[in-house]
Protein backbone atom coordinates (compact mmCIF):
# COMPACT_ATOMS: atom_id res chain seq x y z
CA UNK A 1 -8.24 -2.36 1.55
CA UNK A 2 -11.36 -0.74 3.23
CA UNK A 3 -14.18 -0.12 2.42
CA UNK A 4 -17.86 0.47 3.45
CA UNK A 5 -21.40 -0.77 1.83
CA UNK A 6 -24.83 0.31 2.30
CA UNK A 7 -26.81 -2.31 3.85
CA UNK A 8 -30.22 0.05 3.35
CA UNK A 9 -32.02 1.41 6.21
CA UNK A 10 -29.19 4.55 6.68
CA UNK A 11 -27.17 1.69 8.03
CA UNK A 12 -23.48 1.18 6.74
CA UNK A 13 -20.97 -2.14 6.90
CA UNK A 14 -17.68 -2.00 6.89
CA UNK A 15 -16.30 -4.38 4.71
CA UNK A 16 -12.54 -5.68 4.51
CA UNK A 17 -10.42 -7.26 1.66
CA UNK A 18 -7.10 -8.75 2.05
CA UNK A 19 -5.37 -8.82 -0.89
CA UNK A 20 -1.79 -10.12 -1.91
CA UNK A 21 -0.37 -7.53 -4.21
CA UNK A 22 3.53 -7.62 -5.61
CA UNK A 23 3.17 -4.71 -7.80
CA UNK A 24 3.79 -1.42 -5.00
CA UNK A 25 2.25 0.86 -6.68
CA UNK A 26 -1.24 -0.87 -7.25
CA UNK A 27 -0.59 -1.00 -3.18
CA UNK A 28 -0.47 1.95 -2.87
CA UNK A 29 -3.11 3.35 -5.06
CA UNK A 30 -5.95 1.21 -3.51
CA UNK A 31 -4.25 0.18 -0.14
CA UNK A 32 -5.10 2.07 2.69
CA UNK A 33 -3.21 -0.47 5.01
CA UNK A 34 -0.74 -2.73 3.99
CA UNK A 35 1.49 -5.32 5.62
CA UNK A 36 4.98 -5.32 4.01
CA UNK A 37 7.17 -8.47 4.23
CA UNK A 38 10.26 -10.17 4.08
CA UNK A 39 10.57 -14.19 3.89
CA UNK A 40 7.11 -14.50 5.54
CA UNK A 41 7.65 -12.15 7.83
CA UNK A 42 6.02 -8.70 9.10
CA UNK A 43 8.31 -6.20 8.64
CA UNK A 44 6.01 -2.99 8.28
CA UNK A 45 2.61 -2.22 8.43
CA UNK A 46 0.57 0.60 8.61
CA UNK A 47 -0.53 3.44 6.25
CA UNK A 48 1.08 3.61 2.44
CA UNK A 49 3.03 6.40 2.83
CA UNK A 50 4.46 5.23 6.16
CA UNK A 51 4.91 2.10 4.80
CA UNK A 52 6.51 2.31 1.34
CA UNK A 53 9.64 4.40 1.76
CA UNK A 54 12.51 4.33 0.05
CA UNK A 55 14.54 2.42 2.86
CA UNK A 56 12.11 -0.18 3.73
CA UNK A 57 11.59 -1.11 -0.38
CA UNK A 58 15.11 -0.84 -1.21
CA UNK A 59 16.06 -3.09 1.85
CA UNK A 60 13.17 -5.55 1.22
CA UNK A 61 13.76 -5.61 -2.72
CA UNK A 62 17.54 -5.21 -3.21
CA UNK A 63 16.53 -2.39 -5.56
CA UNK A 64 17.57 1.39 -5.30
CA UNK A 65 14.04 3.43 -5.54
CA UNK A 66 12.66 7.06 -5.64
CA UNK A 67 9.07 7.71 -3.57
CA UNK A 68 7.08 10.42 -4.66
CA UNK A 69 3.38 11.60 -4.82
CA UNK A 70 1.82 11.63 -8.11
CA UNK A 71 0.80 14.82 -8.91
CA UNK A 72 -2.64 13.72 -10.59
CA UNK A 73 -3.81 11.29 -8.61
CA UNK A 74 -2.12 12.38 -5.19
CA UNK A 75 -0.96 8.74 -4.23
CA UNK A 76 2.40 7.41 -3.71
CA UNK A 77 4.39 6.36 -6.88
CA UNK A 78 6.75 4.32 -6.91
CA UNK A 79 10.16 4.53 -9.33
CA UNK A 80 12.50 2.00 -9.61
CA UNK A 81 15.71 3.21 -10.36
CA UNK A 82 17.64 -0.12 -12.44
């Protein structure tokens, strides 16, 4: 995740948090990078929605899977279809 802080004086850090998240679609709600991986392994990173498709979480999971934008909230949501 990313994020900035005011440090007073106008002036603004940015601040970084690396988190290890299983559940995809807290990911992808607060995430706006995330490294996706497979035995230890790299496999995707980048933006959410570049990221969590269909074919990379149904290869990666085993699972079958629908992708879609939540109306509401506009961020990805993630349906697992077992």
């Amino acid at each position: 995740m990313r994020n900035h802080t005011e440090t007073g004086a106008g002036r603004v850090a940015l601040v970084g948090v690396l988190a290890a998240l299983h559940d995809l679609n807290l990911a992808a709600m607060y995430c706006s990078y995330i490294y996706l991986m497979d035995h230890g392994e790299i496999v995707a990173q980048g933006e959410p929605r570049a990221v969590l498709t269909e074919e990379n979480i149904s290869a990666i999971y085993e699972v079958p899977c629908r992708v879609h934008t939540d109306p509401e909230r506009g961020t990805l949501q993630i349906t697992y279809l077992v």
